[in-house]
C-alpha atoms as a PDB file:
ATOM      1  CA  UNK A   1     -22.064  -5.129   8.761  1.00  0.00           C
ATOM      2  CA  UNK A   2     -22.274  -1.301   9.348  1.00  0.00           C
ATOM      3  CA  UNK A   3     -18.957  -0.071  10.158  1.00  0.00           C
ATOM      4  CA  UNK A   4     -16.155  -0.584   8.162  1.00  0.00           C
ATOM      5  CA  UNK A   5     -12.492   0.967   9.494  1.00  0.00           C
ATOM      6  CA  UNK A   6     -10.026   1.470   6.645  1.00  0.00           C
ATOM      7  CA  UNK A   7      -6.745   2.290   6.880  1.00  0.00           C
ATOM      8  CA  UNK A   8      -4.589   4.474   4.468  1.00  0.00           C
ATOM      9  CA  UNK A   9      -1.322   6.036   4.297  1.00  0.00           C
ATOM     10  CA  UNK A  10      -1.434   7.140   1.021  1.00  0.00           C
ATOM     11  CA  UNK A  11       0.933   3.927  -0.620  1.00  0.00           C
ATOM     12  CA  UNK A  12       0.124   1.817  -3.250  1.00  0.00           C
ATOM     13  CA  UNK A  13      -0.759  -0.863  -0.779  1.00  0.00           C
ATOM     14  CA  UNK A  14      -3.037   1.467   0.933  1.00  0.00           C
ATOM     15  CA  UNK A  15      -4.928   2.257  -1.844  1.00  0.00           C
ATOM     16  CA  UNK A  16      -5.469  -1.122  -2.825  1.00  0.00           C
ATOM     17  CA  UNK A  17      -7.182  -1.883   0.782  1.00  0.00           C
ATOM     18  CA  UNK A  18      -9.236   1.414   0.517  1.00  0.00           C
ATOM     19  CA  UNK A  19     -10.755   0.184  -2.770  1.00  0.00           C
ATOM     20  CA  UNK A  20     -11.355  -3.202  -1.745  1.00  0.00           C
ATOM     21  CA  UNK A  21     -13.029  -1.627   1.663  1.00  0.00           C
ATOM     22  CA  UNK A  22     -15.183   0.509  -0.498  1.00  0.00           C
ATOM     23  CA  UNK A  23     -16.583  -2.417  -2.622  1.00  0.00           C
ATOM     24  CA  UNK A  24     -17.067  -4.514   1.108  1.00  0.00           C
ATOM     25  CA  UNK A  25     -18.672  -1.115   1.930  1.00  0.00           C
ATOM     26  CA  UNK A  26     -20.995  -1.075  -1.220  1.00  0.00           C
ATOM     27  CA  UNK A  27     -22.011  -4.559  -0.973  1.00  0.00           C
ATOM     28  CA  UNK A  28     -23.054  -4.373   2.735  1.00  0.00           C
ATOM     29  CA  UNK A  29     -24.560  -1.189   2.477  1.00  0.00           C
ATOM     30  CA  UNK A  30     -21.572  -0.381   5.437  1.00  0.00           C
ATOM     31  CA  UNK A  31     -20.528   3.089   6.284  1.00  0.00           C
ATOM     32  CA  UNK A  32     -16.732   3.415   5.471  1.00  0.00           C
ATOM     33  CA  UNK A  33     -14.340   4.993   7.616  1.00  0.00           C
ATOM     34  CA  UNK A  34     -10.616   6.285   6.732  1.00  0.00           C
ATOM     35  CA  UNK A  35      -7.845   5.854   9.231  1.00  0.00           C
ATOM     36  CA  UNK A  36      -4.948   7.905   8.635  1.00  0.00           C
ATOM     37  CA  UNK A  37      -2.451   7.547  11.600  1.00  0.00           C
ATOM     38  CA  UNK A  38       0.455  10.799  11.986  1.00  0.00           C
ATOM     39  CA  UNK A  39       3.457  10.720  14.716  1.00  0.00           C
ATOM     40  CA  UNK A  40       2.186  12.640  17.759  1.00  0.00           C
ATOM     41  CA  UNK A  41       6.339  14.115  17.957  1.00  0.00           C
ATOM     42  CA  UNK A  42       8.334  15.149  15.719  1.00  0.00           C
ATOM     43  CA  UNK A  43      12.083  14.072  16.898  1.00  0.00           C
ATOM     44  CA  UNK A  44      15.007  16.735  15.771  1.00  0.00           C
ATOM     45  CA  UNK A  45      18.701  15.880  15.033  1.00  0.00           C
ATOM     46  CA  UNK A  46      20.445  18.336  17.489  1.00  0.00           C
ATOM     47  CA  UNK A  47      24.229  16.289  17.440  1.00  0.00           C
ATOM     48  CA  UNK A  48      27.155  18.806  16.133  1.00  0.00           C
ATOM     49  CA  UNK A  49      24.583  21.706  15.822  1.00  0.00           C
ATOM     50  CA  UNK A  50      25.745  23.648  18.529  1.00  0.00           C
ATOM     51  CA  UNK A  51      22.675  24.714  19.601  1.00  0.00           C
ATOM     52  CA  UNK A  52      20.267  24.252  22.291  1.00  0.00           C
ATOM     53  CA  UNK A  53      16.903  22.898  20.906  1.00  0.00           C
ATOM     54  CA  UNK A  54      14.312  20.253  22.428  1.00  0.00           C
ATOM     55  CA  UNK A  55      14.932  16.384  21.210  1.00  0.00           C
ATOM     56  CA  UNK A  56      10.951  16.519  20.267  1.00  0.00           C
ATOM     57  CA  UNK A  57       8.222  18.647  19.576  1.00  0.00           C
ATOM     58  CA  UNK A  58       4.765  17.894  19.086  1.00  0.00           C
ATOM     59  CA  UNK A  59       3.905  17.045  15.207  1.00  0.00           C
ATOM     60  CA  UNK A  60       1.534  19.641  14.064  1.00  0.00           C
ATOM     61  CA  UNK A  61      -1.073  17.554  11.462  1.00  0.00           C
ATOM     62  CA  UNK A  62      -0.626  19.660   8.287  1.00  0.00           C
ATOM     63  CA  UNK A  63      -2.078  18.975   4.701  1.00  0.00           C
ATOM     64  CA  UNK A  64       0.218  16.063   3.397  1.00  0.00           C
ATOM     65  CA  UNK A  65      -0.773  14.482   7.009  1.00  0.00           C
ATOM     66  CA  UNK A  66      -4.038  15.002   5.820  1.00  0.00           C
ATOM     67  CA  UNK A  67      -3.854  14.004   1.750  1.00  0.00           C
ATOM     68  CA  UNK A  68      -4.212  10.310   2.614  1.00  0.00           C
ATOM     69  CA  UNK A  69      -7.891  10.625   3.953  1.00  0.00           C
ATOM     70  CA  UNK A  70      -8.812  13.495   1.219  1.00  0.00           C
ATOM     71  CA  UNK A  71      -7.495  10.939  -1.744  1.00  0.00           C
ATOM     72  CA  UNK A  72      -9.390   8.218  -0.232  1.00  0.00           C
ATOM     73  CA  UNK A  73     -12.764  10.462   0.175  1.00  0.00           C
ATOM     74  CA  UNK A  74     -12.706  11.301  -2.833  1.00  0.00           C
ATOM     75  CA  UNK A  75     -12.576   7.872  -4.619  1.00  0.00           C
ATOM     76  CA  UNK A  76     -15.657   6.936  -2.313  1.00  0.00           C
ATOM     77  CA  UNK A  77     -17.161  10.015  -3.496  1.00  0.00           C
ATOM     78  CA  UNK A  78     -16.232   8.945  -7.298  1.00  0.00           C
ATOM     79  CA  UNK A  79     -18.201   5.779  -6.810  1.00  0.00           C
ATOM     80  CA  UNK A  80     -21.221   7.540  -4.917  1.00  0.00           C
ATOM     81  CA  UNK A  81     -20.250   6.085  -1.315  1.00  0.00           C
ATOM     82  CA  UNK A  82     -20.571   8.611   1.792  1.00  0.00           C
ATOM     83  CA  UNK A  83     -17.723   8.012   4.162  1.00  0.00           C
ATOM     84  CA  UNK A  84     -15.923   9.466   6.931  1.00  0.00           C
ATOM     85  CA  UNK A  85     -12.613   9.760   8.135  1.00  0.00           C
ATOM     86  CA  UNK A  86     -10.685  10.310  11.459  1.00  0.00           C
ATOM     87  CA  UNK A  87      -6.925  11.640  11.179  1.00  0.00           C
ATOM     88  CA  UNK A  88      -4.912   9.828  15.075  1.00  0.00           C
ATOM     89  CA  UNK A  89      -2.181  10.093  16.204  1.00  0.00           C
ATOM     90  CA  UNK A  90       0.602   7.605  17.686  1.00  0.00           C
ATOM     91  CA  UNK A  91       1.470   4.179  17.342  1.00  0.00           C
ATOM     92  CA  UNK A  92      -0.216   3.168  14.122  1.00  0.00           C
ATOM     93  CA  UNK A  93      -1.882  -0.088  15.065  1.00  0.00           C
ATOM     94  CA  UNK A  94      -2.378   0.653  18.302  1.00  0.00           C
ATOM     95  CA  UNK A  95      -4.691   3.504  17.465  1.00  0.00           C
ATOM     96  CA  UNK A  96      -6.142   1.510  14.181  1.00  0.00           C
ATOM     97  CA  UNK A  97      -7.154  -0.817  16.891  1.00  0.00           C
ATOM     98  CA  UNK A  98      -8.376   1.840  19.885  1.00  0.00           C
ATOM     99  CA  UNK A  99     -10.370   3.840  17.474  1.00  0.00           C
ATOM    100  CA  UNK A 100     -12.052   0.950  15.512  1.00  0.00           C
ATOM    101  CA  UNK A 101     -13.381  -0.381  18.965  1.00  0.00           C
ATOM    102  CA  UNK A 102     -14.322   3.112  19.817  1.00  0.00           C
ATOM    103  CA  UNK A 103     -16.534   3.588  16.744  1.00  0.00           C
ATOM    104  CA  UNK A 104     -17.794  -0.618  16.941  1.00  0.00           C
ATOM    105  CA  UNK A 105     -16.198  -1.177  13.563  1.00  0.00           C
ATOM    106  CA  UNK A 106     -17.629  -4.667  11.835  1.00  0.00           C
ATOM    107  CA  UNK A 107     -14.397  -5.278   9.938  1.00  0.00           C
ATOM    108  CA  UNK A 108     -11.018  -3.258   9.973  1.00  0.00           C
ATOM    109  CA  UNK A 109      -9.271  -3.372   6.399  1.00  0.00           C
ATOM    110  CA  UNK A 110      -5.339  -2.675   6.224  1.00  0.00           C
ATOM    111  CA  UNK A 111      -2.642  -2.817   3.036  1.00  0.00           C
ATOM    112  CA  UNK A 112       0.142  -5.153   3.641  1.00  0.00           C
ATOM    113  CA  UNK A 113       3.488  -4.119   1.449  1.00  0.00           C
ATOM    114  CA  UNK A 114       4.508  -7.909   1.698  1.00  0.00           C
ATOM    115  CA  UNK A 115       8.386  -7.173   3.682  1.00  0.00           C
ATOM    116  CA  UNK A 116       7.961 -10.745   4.232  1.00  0.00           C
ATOM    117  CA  UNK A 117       8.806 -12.231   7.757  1.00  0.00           C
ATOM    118  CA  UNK A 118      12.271 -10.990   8.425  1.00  0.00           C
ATOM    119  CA  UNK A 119      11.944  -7.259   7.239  1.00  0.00           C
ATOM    120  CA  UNK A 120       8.338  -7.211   8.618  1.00  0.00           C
ATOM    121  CA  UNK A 121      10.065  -8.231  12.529  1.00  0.00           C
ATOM    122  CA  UNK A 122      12.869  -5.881  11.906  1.00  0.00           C
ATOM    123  CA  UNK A 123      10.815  -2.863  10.386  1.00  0.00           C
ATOM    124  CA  UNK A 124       7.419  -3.788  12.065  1.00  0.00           C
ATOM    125  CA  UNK A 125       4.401  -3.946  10.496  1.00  0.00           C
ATOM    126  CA  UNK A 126       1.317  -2.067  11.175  1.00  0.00           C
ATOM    127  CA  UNK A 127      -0.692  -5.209   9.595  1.00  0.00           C
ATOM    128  CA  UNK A 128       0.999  -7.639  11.823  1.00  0.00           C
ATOM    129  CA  UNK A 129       0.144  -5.121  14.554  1.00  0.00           C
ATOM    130  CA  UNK A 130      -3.504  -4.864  14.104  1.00  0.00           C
ATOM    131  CA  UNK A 131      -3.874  -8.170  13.653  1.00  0.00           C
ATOM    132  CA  UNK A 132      -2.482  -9.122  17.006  1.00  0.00           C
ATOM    133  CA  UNK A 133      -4.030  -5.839  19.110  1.00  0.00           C
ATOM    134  CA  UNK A 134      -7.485  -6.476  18.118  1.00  0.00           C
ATOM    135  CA  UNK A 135     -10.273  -9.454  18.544  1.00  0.00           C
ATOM    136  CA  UNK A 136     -11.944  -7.990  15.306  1.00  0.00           C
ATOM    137  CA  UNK A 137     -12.427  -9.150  12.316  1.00  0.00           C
ATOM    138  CA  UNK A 138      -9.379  -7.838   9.849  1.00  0.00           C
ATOM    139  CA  UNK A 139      -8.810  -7.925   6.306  1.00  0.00           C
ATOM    140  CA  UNK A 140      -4.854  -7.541   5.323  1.00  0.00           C
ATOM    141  CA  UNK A 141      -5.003  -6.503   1.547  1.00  0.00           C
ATOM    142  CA  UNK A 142      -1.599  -7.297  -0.307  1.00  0.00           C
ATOM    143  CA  UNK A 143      -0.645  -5.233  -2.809  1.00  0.00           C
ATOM    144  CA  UNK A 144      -1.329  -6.825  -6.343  1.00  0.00           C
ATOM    145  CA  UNK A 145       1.742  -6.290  -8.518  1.00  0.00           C
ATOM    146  CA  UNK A 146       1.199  -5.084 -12.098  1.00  0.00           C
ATOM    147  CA  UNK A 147       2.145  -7.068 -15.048  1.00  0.00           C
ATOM    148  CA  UNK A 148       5.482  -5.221 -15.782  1.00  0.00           C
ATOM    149  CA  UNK A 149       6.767  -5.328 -11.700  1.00  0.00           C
ATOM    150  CA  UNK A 150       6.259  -8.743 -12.003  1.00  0.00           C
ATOM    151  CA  UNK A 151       8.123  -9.776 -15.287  1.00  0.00           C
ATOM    152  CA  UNK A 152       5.433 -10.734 -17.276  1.00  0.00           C
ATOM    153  CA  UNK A 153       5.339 -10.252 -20.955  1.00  0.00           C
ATOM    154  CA  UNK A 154       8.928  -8.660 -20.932  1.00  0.00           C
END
């Protein structure tokens, strides 16, 4: 395995996949790489404004765009890995998927937040997406829930 594609958008979920990509990383002597997927427009409420303004405009990537990928280069840097990262923009799994085959990833890792089957259809779900976009391997991390989310002890 050389190229690992990781996926982040900052959540809890996310976080959990980037760690568990960075130890698949480790063990396989794999170079990581950070996915971080922005809107390309930025759509604008114009109703009862009174004003003439364009529907859209074209998102400009600005530093809370870019905080996922600097949070998760940093935590490979904590634990001595060199990694790269690539900021797209678009239809998340869509580009997940483009840019992992573009780079020959070995493995693309993604956080699930677990809407379960209903939400997930009505809300989408990047997971869901990758998964049925690409012909590579994927790893769909759930998120682990912590003692107290989970009742236990209380």
């Amino acid at each position: 395995m050389d190229r690992i594609v990781i996926a982040t958008d900052g959540s809890k979920p996310a976080r959990e996949a980037v760690e568990l990509g960075l130890e698949l990383a480790a063990e396989h002597e794999a170079t990581p790489i950070f996915v971080h997927v922005i809107p390309e427009i930025d759509v604008m409420p114009t109703s009862g404004l009174g004003i003439s303004i364009p529907p859209a405009v074209v998102h400009e990537p600005t530093d809370e765009d870019r905080a996922p990928l600097e949070d998760a280069l940093a935590l490979a840097a904590e634990h001595g890995i060199a990694a790269r990262s690539q900021l797209l923009s678009g239809s998340p799994a869509a580009q997940i998927v483009a840019y992992a085959d573009s780079v020959g990833a070995d493995l693309i890792v993604v956080g699930s937040r677990g809407h379960g089957r209903i939400t997930g259809a009505v809300l989408g779900s990047v997971s869901h997406g990758v998964l049925a976009q690409t012909r590579r391997p994927v790893l769909v991390v759930r998120a682990a829930r912590s003692a107290v989310e989970a009742g236990v002890g209380t």
